[in-house]
C-alpha atoms as a PDB file:
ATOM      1  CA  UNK A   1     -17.538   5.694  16.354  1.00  0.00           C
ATOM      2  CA  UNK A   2     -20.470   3.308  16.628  1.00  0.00           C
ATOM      3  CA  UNK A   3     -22.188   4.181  13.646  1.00  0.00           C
ATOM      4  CA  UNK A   4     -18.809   3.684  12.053  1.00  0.00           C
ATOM      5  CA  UNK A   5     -18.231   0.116  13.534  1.00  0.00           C
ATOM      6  CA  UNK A   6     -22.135  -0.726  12.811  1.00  0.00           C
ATOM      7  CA  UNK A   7     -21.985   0.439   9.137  1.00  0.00           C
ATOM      8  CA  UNK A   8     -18.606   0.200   8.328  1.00  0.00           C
ATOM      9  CA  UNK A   9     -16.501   2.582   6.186  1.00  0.00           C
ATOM     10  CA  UNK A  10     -18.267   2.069   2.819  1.00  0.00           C
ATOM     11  CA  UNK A  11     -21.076   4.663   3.128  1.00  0.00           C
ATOM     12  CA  UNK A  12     -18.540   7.301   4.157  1.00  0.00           C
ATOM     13  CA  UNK A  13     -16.606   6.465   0.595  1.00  0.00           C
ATOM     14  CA  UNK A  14     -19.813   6.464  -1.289  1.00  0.00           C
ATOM     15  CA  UNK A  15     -21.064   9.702   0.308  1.00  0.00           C
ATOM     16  CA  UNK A  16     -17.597  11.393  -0.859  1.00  0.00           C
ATOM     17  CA  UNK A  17     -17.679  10.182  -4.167  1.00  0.00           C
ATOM     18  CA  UNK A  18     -21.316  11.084  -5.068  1.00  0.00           C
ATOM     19  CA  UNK A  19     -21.967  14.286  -2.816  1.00  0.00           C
ATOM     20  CA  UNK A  20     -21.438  17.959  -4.166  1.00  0.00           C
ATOM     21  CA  UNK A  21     -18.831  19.990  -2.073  1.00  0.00           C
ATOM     22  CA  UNK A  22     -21.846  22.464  -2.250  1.00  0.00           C
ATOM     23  CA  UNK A  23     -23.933  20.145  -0.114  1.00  0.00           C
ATOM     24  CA  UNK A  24     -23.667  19.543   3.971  1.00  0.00           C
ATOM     25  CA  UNK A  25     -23.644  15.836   3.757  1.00  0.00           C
ATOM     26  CA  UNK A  26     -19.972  15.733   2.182  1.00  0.00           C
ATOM     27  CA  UNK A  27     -19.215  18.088   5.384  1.00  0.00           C
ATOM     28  CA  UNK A  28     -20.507  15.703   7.352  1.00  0.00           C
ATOM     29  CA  UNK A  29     -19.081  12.682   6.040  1.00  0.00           C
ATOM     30  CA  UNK A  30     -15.334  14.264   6.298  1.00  0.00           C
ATOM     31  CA  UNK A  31     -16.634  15.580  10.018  1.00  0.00           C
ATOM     32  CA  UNK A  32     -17.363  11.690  10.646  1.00  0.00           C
ATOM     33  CA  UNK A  33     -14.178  10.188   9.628  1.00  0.00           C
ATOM     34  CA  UNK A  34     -12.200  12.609  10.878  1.00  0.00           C
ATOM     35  CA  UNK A  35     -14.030  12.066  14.229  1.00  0.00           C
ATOM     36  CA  UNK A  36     -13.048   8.165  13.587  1.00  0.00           C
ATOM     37  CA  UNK A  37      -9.926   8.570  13.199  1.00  0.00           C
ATOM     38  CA  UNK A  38      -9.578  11.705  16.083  1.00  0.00           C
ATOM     39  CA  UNK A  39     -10.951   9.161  18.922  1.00  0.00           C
ATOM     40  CA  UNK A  40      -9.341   5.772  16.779  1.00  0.00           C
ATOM     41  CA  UNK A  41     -12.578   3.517  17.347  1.00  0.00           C
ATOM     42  CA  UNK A  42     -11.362   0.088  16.982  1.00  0.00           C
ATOM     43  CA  UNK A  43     -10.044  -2.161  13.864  1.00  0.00           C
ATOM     44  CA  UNK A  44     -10.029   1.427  12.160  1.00  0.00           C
ATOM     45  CA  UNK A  45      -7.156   0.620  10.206  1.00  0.00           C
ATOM     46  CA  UNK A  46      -8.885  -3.051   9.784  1.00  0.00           C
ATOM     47  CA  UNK A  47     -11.851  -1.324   8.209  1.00  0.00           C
ATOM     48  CA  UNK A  48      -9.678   0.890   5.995  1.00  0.00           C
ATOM     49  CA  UNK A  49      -7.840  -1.947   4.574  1.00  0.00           C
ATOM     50  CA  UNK A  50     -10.665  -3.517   3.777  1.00  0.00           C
ATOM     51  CA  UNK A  51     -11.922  -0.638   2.211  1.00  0.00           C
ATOM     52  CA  UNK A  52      -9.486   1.085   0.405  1.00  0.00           C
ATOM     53  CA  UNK A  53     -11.988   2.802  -1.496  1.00  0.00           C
ATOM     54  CA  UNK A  54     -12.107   5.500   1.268  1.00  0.00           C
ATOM     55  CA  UNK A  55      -8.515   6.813   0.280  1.00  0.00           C
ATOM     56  CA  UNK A  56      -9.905   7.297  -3.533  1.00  0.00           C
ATOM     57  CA  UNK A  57     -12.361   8.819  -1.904  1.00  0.00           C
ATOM     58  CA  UNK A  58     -10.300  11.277  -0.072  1.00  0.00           C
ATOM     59  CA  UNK A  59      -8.264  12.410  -2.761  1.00  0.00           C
ATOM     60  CA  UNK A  60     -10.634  12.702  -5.092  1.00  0.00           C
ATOM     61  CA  UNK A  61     -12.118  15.572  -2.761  1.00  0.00           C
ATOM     62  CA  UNK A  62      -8.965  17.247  -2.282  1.00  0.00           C
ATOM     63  CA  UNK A  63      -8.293  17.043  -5.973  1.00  0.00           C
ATOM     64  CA  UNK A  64     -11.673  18.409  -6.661  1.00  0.00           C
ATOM     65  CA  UNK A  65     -11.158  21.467  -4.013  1.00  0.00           C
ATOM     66  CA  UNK A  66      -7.682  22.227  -4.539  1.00  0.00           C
ATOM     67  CA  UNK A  67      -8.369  22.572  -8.293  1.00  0.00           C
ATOM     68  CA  UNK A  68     -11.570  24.329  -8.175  1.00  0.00           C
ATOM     69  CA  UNK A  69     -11.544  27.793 -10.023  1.00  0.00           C
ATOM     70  CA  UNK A  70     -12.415  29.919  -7.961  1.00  0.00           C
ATOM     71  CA  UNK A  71     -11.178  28.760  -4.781  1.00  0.00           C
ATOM     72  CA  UNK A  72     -14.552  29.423  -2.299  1.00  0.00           C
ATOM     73  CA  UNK A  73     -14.622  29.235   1.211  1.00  0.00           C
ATOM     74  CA  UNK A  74     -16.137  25.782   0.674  1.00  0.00           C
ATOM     75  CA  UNK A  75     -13.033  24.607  -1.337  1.00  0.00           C
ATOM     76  CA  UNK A  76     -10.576  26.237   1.858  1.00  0.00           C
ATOM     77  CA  UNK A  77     -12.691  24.210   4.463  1.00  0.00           C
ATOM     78  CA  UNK A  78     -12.989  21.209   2.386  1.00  0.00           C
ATOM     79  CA  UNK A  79      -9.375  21.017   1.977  1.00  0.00           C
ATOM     80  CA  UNK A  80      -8.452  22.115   5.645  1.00  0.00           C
ATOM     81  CA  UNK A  81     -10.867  19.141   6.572  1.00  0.00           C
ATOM     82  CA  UNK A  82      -8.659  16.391   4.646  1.00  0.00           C
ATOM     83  CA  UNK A  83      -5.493  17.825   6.064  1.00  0.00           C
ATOM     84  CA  UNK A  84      -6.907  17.060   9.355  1.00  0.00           C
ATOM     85  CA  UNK A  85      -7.751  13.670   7.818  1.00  0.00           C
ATOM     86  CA  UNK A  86      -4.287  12.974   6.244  1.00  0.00           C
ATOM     87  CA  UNK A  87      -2.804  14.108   9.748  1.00  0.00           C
ATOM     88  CA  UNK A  88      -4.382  11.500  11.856  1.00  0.00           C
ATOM     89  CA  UNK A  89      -4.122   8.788   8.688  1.00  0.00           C
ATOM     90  CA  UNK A  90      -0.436   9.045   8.829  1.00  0.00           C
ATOM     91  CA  UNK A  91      -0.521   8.389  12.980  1.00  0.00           C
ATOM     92  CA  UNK A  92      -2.249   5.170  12.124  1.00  0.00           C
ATOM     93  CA  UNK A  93       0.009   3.870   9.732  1.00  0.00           C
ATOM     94  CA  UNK A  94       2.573   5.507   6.666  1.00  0.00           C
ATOM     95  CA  UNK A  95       0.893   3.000   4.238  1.00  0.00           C
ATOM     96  CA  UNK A  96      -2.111   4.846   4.171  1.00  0.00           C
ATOM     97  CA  UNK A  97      -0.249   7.862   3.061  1.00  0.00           C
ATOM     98  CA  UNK A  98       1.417   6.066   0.135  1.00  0.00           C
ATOM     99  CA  UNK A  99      -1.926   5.122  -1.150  1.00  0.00           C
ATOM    100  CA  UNK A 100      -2.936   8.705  -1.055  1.00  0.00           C
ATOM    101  CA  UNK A 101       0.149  10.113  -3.096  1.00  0.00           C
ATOM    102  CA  UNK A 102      -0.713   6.980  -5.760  1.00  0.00           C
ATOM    103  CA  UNK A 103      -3.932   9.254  -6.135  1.00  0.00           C
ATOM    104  CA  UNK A 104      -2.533  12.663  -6.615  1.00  0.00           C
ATOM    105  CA  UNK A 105      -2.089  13.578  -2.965  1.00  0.00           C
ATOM    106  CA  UNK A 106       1.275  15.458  -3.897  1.00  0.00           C
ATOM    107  CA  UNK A 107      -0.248  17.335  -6.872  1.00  0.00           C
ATOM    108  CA  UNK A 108      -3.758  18.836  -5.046  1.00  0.00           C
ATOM    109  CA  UNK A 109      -0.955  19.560  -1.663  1.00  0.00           C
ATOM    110  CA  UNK A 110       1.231  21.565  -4.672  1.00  0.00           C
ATOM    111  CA  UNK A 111      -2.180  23.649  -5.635  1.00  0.00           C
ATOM    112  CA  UNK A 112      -3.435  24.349  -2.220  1.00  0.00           C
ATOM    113  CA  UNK A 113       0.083  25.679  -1.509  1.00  0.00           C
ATOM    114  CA  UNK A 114       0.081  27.884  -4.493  1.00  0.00           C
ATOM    115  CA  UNK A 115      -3.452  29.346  -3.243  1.00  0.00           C
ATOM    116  CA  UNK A 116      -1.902  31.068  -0.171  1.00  0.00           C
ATOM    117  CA  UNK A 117      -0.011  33.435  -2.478  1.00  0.00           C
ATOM    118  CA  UNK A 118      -2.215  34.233  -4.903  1.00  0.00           C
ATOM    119  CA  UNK A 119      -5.381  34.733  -2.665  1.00  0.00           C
ATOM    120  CA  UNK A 120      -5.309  38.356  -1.307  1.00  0.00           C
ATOM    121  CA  UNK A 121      -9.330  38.433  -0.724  1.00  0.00           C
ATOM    122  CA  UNK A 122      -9.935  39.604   3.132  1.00  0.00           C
ATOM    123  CA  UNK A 123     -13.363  38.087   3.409  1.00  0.00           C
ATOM    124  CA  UNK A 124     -11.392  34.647   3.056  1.00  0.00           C
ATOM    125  CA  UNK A 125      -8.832  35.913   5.166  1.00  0.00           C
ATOM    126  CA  UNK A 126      -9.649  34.122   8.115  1.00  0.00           C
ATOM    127  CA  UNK A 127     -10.558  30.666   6.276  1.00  0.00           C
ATOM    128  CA  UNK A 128      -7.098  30.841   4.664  1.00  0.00           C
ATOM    129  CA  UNK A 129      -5.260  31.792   7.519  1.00  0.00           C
ATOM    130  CA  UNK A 130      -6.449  28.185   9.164  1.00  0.00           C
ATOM    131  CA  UNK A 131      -5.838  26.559   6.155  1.00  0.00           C
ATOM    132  CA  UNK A 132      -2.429  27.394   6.314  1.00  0.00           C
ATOM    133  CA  UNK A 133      -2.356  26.028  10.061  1.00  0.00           C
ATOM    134  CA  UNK A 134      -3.720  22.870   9.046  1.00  0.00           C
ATOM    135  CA  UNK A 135      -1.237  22.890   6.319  1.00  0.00           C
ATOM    136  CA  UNK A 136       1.573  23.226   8.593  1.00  0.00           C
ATOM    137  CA  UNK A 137       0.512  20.291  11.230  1.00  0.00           C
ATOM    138  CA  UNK A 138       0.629  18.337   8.338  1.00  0.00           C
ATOM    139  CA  UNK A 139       4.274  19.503   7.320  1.00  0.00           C
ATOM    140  CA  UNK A 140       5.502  18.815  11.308  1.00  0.00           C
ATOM    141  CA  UNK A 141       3.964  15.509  11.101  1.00  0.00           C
ATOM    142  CA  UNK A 142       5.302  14.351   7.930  1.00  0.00           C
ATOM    143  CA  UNK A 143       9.142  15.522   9.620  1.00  0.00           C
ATOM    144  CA  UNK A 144       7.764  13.460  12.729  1.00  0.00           C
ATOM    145  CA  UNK A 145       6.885  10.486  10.150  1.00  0.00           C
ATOM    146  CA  UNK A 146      10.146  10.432   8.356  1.00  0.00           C
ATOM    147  CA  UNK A 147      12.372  10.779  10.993  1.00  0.00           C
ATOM    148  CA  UNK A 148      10.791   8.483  13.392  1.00  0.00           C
ATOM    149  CA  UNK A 149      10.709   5.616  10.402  1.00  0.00           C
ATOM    150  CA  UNK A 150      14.006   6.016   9.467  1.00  0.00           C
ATOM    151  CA  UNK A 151      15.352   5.480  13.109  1.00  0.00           C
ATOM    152  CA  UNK A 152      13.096   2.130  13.608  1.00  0.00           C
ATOM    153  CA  UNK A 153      14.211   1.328   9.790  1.00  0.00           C
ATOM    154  CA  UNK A 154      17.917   1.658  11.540  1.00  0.00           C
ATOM    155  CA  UNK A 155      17.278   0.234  14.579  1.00  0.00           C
ATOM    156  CA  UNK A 156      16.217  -3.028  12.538  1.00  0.00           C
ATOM    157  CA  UNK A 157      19.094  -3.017  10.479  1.00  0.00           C
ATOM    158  CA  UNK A 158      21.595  -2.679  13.392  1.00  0.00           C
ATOM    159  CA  UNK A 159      19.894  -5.467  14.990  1.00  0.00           C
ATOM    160  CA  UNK A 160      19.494  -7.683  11.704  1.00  0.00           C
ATOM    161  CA  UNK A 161      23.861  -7.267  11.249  1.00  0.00           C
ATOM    162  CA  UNK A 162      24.716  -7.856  15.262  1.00  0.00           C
ATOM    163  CA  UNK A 163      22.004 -10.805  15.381  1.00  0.00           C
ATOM    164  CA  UNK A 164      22.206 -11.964  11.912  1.00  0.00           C
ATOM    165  CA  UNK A 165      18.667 -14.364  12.458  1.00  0.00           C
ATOM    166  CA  UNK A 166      16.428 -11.871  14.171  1.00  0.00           C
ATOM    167  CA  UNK A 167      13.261 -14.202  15.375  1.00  0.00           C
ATOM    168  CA  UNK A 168      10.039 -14.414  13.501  1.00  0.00           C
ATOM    169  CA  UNK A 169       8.600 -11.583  15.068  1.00  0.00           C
ATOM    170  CA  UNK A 170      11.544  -9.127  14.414  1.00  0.00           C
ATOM    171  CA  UNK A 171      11.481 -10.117  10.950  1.00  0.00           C
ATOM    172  CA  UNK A 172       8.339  -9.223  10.053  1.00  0.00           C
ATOM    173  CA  UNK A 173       8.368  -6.289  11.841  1.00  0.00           C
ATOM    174  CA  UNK A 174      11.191  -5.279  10.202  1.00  0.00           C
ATOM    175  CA  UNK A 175       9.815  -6.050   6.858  1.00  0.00           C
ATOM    176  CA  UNK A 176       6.541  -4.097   7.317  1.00  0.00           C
ATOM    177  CA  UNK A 177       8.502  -1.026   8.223  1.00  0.00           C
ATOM    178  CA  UNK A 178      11.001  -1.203   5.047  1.00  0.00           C
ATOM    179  CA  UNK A 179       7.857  -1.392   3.194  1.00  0.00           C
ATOM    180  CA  UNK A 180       6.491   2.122   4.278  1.00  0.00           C
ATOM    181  CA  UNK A 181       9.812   3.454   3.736  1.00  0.00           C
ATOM    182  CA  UNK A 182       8.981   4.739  -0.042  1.00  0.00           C
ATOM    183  CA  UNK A 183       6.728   7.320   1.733  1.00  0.00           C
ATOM    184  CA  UNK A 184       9.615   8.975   2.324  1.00  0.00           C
ATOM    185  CA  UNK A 185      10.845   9.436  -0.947  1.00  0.00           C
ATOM    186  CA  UNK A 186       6.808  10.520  -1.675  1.00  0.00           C
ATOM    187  CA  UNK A 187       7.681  13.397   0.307  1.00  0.00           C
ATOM    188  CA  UNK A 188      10.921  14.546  -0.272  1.00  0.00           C
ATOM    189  CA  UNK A 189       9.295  14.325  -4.163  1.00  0.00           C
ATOM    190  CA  UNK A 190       6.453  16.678  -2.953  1.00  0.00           C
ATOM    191  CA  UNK A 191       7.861  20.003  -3.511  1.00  0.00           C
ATOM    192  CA  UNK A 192       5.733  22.060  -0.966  1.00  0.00           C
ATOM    193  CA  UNK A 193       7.421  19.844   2.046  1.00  0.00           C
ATOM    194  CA  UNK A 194      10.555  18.977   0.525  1.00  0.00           C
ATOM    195  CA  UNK A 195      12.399  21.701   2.889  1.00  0.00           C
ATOM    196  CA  UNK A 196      10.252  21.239   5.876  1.00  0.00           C
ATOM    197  CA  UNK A 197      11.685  17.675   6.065  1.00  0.00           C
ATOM    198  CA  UNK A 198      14.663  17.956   4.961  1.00  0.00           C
ATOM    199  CA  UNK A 199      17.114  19.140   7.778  1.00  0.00           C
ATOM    200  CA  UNK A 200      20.551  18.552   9.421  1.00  0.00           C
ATOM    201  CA  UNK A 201      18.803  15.774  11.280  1.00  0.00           C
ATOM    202  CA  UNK A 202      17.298  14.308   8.369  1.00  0.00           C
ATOM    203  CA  UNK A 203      20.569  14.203   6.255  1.00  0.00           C
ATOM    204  CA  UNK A 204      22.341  12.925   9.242  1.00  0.00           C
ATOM    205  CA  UNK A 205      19.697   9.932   9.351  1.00  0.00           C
ATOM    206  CA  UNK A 206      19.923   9.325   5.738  1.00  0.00           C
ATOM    207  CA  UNK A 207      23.862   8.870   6.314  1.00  0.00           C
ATOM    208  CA  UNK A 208      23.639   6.778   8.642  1.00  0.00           C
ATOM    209  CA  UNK A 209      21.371   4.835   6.958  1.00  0.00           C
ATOM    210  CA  UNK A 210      23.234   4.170   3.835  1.00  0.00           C
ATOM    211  CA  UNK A 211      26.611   3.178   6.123  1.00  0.00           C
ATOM    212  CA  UNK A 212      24.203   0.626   8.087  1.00  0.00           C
ATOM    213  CA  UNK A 213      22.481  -0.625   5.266  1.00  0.00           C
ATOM    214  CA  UNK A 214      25.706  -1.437   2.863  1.00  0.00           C
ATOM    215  CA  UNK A 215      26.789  -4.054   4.425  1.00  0.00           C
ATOM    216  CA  UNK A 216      24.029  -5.959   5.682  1.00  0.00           C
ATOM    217  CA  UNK A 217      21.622  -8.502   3.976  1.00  0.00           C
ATOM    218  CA  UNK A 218      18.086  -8.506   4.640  1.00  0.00           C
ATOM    219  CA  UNK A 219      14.796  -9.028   3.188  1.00  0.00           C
ATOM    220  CA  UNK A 220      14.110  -6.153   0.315  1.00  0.00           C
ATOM    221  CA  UNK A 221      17.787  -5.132   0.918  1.00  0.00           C
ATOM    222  CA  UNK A 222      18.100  -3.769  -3.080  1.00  0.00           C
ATOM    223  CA  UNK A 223      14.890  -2.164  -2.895  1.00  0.00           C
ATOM    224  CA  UNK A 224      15.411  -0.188   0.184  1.00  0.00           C
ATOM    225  CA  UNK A 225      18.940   0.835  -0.926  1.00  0.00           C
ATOM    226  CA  UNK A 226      17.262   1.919  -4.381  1.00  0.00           C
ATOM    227  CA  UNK A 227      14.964   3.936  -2.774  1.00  0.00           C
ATOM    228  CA  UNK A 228      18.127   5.534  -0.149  1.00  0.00           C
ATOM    229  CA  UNK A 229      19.731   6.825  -3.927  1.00  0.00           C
ATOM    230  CA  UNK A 230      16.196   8.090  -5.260  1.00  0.00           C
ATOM    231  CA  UNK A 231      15.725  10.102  -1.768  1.00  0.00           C
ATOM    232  CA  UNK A 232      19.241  11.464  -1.954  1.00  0.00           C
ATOM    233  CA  UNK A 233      18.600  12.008  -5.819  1.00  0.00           C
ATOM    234  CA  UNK A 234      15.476  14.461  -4.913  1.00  0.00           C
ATOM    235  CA  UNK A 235      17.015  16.462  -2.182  1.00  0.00           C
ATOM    236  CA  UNK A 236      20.311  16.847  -4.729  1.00  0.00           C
ATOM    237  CA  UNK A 237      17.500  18.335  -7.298  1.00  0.00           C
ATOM    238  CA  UNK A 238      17.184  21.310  -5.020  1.00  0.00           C
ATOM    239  CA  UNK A 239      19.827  24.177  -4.978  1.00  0.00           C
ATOM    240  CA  UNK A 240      18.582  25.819  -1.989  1.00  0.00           C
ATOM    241  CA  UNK A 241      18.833  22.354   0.210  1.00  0.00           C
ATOM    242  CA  UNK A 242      22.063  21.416  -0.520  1.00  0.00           C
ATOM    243  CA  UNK A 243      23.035  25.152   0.133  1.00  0.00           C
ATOM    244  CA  UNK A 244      21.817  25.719   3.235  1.00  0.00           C
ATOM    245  CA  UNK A 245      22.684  21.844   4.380  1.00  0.00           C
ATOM    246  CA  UNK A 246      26.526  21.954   2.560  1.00  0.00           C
ATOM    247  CA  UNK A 247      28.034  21.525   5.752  1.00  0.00           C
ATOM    248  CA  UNK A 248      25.953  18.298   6.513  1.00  0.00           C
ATOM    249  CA  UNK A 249      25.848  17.192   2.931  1.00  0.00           C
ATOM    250  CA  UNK A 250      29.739  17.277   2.346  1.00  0.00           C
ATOM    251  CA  UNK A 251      30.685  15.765   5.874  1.00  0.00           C
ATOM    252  CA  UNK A 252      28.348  12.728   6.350  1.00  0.00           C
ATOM    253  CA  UNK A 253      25.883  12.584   3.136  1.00  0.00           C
ATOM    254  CA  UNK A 254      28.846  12.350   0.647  1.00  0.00           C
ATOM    255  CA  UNK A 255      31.129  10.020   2.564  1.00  0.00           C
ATOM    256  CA  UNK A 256      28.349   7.560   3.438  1.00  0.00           C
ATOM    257  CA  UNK A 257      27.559   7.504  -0.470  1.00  0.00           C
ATOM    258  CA  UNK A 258      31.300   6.917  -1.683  1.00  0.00           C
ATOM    259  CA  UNK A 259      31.250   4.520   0.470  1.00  0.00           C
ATOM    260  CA  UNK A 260      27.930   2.957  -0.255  1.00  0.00           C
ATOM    261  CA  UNK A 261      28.914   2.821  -4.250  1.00  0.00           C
ATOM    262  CA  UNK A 262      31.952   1.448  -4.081  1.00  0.00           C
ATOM    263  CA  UNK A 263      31.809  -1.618  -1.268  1.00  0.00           C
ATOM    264  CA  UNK A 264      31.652  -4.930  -2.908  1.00  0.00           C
ATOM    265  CA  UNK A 265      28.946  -6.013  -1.064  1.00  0.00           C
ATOM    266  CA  UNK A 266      26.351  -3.421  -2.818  1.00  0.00           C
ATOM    267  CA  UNK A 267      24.711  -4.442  -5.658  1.00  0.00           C
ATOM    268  CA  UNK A 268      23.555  -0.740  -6.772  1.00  0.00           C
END
């Protein structure tokens, strides 16, 4: 943490960039953000920001191990290492995630995924086997993430209509949240954790959404609603979602979305 705070977060994106996945000092360099972000020194997000090099950075690994050939223990720990990363980067803010899927985050996730079938060697047995755990923390968190935005996203809107001037504070509040709201949408895109976000509780959010949001005016109102259809237009893409959710789906989903399109007030 204090080497972090004394140097900053530069070296760590230059060491990323420029060392070999072969070498130790890319290990250490994920080991030392991760441990950043694990015990969140402080102005970590600050430094980030201001730095957004780091996320390049990041991606660029994953892309690199994900896609490698042969798929060596290496690659399995290098990319078990930025799961960990992406895990605690999504705890300090959703933004950080959506700069990360702007860099290919959903196609490397899509390729590591794709590894767990194919690989049937037992020496790497164990290394893919924690892989695969890592993989699934990240697949709870991003359900966490989602559902947890979309009630504050709610909560904001409910108090925007009953309030109508919600007090500087509010307001911006407000506004920062609507703009991580697109991460959403980034992951019910991302194929390989489509269905683990995508529940009963998760359609019932996005209905409840839509019915909140039709008739109420806010800052980035016709973006946000924009984005609502594009997340409901990704989970309709999928056969097996809107089978196993068809109860959900036909009783609140549907409804909320007649509703949405045809009230005078909505501009979509």
């Amino acid at each position: 943490g204090k080497l972090i705070e004394k140097l900053g977060i530069s070296p760590i994106s230059t060491g990323l960039q420029e060392a070999s996945p072969k070498m130790k000092i890319q290990h250490a360099f994920l080991d030392i953000f991760n441990f950043a972000l694990y015990f969140q020194i402080p102005r970590l997000s600050s430094l980030i920001r201001a730095h957004p090099t780091i996320l390049r950075s990041l991606m660029r690994v994953f892309e690199k191990a994900s896609g490698s050939r042969k798929f060596t223990a290496v690659d399995i720990v290098i990319a078990a290492k930025v799961l960990c990363c992406l895990c605690m980067l999504g705890d300090l803010s959703a933004t950080f995630l959506l700069e990360c899927f702007e860099h290919k985050l959903a196609s490397s996730l899509n390729r590591v995924v794709a590894r767990f079938t194919i690989l049937k060697k037992e020496k790497l047995a164990e290394a893919i086997d924690r892989l695969q755990r890592a993989f699934a923390v990240f697949e709870s968190r991003c359900q966490r993430w989602s559902q947890n935005l979309a009630i504050d996203i709610m909560s904001s809107i409910q108090s925007q209509a009953a309030r109508r001037n919600l007090p500087t504070r509010e307001r911006k509040a407000m506004k920062t949240q609507i703009s991580k709201f697109p991460v959403i949408l980034e992951f019910v895109n991302c194929q390989q954790i489509r269905e683990s976000i995508v529940d009963s509780n998760f359609v019932q959010l996005l209905s409840e959404l839509i019915a909140t949001s039709k008739s109420t005016s806010f800052p980035g109102d016709d973006t946000f609603r924009e984005t609502l259809l594009s997340i409901v237009e990704a989970i309709s893409q999928s056969a097996r979602l809107l089978l196993d959710l068809n109860q959900s789906v036909l009783k609140q989903l549907l409804p909320a979305l007649v509703s949405m399109l045809t009230s005078t007030s909505s501009t979509i």
